[in-house]
Protein backbone atom coordinates (compact mmCIF):
# COMPACT_ATOMS: atom_id res chain seq x y z
CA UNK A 1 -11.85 59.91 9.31
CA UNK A 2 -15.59 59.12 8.74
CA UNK A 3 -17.38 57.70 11.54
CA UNK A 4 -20.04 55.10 11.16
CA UNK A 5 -22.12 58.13 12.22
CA UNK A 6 -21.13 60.32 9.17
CA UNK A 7 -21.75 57.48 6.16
CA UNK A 8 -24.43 57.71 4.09
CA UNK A 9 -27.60 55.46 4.39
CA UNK A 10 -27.91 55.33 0.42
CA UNK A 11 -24.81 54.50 -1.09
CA UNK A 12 -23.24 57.51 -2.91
CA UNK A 13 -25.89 59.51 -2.23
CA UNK A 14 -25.04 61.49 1.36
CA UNK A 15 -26.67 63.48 3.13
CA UNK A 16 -28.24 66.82 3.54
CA UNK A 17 -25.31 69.38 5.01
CA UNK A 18 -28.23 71.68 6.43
CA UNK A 19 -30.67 69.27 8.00
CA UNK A 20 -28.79 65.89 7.78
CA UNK A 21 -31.73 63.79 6.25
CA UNK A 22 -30.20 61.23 3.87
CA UNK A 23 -30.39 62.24 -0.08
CA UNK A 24 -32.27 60.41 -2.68
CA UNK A 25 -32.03 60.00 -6.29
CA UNK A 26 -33.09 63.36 -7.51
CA UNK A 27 -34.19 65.28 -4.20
CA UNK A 28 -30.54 66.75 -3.77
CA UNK A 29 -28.01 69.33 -5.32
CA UNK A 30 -24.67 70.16 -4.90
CA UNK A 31 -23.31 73.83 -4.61
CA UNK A 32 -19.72 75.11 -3.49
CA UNK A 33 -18.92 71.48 -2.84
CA UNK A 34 -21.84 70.62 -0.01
CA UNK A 35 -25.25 68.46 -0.83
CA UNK A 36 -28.64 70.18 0.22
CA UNK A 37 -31.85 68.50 -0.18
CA UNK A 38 -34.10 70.13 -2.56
CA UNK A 39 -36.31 71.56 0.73
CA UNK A 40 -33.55 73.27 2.30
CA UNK A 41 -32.25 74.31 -0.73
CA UNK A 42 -35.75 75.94 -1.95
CA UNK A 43 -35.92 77.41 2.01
CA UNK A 44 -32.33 79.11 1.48
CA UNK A 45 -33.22 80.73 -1.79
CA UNK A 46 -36.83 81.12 -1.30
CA UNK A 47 -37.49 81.20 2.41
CA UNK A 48 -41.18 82.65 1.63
CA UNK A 49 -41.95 79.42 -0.55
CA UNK A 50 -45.78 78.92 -0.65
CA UNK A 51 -45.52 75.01 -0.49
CA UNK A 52 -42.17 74.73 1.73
CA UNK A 53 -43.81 72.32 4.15
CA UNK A 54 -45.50 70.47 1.18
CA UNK A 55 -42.01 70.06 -0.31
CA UNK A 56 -39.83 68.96 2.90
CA UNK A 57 -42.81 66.32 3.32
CA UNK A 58 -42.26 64.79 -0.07
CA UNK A 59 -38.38 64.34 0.60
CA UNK A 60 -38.80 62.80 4.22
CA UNK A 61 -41.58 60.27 2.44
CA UNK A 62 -38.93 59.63 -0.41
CA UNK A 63 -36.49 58.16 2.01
CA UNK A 64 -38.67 56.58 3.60
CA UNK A 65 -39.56 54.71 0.37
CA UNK A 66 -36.23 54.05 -1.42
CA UNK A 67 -35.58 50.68 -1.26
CA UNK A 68 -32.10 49.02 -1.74
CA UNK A 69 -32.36 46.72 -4.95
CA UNK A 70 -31.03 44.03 -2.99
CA UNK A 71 -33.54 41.40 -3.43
CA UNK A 72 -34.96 38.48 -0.85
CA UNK A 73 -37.08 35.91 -1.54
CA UNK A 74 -39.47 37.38 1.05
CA UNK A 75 -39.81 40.20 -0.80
CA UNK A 76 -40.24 38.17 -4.07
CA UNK A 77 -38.92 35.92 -6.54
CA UNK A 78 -34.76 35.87 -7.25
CA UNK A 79 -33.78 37.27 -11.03
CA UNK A 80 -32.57 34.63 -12.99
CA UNK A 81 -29.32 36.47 -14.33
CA UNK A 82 -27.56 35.99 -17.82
CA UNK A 83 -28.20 32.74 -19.26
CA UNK A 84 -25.04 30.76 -20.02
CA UNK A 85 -23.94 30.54 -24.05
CA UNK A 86 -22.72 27.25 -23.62
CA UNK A 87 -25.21 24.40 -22.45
């Protein structure tokens, strides 16, 4: 059973297997069935990576930056939605 703990914070996403950080829309891969963030994915395969730091920097600022596209009306106004055929 999955623990409160073990869900992901972006739904359908998951999370790194390596260094646990939550996985964005394109900063993660899967491989042999477990998800790896592109930075500890580029440190397994290429642990002598010029700009490692650079790119485990851009993936902790991308989570911090996904949003949910749940909207408020703090954040702005409500969409509309479909208009209705019949008036």
């Amino acid at each position: 059973m999955t623990g409160i703990r073990n869900m992901p914070k972006f739904h359908g996403f998951g999370s790194c297997t390596d260094c646990g950080i939550p996985c964005t829309s394109g900063n993660f891969l899967i491989h042999d069935n477990k998800r790896y963030c592109t930075a500890c994915w580029i440190e397994r395969e290429n642990p002598e990576h010029p700009n490692l730091e650079e790119i485990r920097e851009k993936v902790r600022a991308s989570v911090e930056e996904w949003k949910c596209a749940k909207w408020t009306r703090e954040q702005g106004p409500l969409p509309l939605g479909p208009m209705p055929v019949k008036k």
